[in-house]
PDB file of N, CA and C in Angstrom:
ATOM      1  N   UNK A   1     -14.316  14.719   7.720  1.00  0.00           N
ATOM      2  CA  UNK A   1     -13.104  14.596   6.945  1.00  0.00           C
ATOM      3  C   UNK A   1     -12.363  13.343   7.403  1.00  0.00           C
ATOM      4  N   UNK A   2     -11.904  12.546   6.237  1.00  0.00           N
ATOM      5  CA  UNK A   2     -11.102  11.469   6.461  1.00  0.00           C
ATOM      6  C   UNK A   2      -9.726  11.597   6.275  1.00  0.00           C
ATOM      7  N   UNK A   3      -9.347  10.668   7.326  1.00  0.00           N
ATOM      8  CA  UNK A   3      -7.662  10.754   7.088  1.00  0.00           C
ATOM      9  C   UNK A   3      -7.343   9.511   5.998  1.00  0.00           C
ATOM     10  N   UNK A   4      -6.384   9.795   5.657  1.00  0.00           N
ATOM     11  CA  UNK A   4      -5.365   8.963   4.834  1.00  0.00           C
ATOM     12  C   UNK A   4      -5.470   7.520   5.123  1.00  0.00           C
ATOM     13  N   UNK A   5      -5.355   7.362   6.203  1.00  0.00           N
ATOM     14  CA  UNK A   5      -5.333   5.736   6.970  1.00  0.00           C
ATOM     15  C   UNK A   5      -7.006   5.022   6.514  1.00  0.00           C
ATOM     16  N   UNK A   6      -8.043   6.336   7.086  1.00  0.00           N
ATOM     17  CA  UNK A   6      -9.051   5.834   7.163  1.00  0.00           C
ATOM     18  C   UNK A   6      -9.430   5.496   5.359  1.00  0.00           C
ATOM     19  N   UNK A   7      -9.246   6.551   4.662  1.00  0.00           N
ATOM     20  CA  UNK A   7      -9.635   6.101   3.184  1.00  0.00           C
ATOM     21  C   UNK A   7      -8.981   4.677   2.718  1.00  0.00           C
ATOM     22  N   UNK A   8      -8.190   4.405   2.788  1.00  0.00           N
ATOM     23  CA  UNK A   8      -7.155   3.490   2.465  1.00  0.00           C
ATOM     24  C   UNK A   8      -8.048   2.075   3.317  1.00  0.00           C
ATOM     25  N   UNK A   9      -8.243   2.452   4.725  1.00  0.00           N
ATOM     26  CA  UNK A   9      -8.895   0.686   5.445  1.00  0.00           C
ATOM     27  C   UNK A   9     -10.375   0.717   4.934  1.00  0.00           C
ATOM     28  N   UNK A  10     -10.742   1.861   4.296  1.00  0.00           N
ATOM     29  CA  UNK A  10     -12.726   1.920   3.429  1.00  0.00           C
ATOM     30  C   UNK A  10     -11.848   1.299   2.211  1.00  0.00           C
ATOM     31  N   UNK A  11     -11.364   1.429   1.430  1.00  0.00           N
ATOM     32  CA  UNK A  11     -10.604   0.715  -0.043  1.00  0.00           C
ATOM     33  C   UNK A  11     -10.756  -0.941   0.256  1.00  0.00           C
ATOM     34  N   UNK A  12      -9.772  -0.801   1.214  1.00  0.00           N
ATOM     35  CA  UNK A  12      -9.858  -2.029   1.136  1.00  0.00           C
ATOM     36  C   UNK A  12     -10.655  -3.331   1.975  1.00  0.00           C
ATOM     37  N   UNK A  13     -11.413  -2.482   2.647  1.00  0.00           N
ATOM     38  CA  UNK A  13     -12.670  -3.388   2.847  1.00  0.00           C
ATOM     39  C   UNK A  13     -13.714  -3.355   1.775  1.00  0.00           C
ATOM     40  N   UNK A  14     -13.714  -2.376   0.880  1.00  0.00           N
ATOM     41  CA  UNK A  14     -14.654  -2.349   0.159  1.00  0.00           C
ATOM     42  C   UNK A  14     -14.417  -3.551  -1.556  1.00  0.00           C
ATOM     43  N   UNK A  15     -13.055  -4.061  -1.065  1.00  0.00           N
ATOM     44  CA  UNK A  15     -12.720  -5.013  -2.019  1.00  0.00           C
ATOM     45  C   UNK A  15     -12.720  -6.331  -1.360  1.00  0.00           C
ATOM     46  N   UNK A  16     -13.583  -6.381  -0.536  1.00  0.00           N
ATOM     47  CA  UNK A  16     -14.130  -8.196   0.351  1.00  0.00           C
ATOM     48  C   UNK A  16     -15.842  -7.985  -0.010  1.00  0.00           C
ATOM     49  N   UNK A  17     -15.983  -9.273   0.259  1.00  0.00           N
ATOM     50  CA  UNK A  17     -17.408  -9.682   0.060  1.00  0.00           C
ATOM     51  C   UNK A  17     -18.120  -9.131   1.330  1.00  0.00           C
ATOM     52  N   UNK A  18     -19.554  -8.219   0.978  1.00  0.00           N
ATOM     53  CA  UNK A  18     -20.180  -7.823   2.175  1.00  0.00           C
ATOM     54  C   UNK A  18     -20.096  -8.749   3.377  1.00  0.00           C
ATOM     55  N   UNK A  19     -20.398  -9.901   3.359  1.00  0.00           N
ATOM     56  CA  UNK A  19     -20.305 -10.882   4.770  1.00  0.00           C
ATOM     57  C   UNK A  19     -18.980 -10.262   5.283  1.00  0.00           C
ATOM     58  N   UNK A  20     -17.745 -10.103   4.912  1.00  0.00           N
ATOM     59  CA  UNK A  20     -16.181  -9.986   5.706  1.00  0.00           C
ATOM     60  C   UNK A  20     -16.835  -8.790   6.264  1.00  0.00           C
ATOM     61  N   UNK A  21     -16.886  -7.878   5.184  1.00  0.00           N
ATOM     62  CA  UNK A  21     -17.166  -6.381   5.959  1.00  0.00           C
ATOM     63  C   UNK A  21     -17.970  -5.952   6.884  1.00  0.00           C
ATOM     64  N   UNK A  22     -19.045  -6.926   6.839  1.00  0.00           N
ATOM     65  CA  UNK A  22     -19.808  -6.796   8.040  1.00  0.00           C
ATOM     66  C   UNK A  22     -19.076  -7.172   9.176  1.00  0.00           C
ATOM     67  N   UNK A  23     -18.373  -8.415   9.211  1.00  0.00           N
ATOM     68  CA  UNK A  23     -17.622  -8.970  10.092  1.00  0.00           C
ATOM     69  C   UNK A  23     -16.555  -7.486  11.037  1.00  0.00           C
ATOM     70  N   UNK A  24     -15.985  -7.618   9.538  1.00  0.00           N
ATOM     71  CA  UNK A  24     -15.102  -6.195  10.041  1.00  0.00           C
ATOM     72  C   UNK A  24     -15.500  -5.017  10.810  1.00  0.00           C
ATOM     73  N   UNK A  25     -16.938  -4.402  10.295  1.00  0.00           N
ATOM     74  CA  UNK A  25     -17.246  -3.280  11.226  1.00  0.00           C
ATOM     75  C   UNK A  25     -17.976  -4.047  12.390  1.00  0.00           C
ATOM     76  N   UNK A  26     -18.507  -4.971  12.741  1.00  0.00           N
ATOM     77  CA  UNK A  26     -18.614  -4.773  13.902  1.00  0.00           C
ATOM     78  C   UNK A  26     -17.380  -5.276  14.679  1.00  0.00           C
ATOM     79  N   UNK A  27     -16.575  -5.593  14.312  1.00  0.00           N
ATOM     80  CA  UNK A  27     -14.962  -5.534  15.068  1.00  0.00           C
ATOM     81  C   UNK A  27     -14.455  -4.419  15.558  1.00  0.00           C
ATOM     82  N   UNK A  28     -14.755  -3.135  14.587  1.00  0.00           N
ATOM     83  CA  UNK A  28     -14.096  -2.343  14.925  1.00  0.00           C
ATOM     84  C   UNK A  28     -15.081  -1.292  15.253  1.00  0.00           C
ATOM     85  N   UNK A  29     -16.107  -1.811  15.610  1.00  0.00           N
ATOM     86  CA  UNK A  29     -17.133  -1.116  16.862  1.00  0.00           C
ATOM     87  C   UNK A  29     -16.839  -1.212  17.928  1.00  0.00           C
ATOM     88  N   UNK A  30     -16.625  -2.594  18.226  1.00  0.00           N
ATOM     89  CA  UNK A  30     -16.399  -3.145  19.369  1.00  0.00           C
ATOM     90  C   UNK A  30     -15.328  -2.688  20.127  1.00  0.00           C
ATOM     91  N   UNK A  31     -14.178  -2.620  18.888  1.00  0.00           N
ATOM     92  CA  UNK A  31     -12.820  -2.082  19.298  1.00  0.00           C
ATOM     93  C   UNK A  31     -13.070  -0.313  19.555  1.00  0.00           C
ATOM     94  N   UNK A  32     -13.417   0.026  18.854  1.00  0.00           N
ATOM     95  CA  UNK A  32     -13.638   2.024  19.480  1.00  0.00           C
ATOM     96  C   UNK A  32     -14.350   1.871  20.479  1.00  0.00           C
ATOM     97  N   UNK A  33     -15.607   1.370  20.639  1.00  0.00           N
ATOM     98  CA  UNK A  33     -16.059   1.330  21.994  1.00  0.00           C
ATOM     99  C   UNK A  33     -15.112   0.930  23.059  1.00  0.00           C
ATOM    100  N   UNK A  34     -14.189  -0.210  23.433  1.00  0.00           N
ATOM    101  CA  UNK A  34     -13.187  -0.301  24.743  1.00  0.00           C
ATOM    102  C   UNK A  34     -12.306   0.969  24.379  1.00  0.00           C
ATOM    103  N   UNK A  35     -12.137   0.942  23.427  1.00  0.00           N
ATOM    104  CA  UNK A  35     -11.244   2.740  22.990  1.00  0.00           C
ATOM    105  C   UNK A  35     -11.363   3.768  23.640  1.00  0.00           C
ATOM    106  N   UNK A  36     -12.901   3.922  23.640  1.00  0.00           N
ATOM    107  CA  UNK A  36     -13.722   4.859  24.272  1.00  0.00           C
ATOM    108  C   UNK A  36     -14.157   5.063  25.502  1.00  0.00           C
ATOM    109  N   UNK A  37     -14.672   3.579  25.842  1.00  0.00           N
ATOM    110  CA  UNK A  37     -14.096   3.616  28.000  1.00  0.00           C
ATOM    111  C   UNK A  37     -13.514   3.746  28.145  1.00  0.00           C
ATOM    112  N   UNK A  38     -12.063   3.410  27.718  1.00  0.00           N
ATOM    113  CA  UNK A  38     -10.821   3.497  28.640  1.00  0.00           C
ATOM    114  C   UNK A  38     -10.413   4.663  28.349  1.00  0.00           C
ATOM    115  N   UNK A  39     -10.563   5.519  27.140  1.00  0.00           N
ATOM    116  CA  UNK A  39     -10.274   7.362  27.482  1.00  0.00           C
ATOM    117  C   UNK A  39     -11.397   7.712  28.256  1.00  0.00           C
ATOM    118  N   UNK A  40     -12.825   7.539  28.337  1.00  0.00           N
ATOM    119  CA  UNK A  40     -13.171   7.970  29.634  1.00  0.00           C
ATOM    120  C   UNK A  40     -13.122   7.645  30.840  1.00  0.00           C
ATOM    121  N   UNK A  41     -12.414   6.538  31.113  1.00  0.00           N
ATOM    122  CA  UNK A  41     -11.885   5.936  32.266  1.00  0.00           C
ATOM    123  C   UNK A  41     -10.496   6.313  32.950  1.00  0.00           C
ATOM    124  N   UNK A  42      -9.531   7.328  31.910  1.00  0.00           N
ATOM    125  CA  UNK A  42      -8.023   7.915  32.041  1.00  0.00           C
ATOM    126  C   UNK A  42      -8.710   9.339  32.037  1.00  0.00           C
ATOM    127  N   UNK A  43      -9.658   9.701  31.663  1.00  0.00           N
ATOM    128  CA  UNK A  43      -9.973  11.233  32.388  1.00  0.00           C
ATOM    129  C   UNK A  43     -11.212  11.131  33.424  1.00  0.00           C
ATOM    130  N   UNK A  44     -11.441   9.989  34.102  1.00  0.00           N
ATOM    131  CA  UNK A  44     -11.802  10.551  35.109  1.00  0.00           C
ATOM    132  C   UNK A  44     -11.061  10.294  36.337  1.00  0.00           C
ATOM    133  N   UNK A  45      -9.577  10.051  36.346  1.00  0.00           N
ATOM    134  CA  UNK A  45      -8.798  10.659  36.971  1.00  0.00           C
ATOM    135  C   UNK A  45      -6.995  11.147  36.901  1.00  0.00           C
TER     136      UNK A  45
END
């Protein structure tokens, strides 16, 4: 299930030319991944 935010940033990537969007997701791979160490890095202590 998607939130509100998330439907809305799929909209409007999906109105750029595949090259941006590619650009875009791996940006925001990159970005959840440090996302994602650093909450497992604040619970392990």
């Amino acid at each position: 299930m998607s939130s509100a935010a998330i439907t809305t940033v799929i909209k409007m990537m999906e109105s750029l030319p595949v090259e941006v969007q590619d650009r875009i997701a791996e940006h925001l791979r990159e970005y959840i991944d440090d996302l994602q160490d650093e909450i497992r890095w604040n619970e392990s202590f």
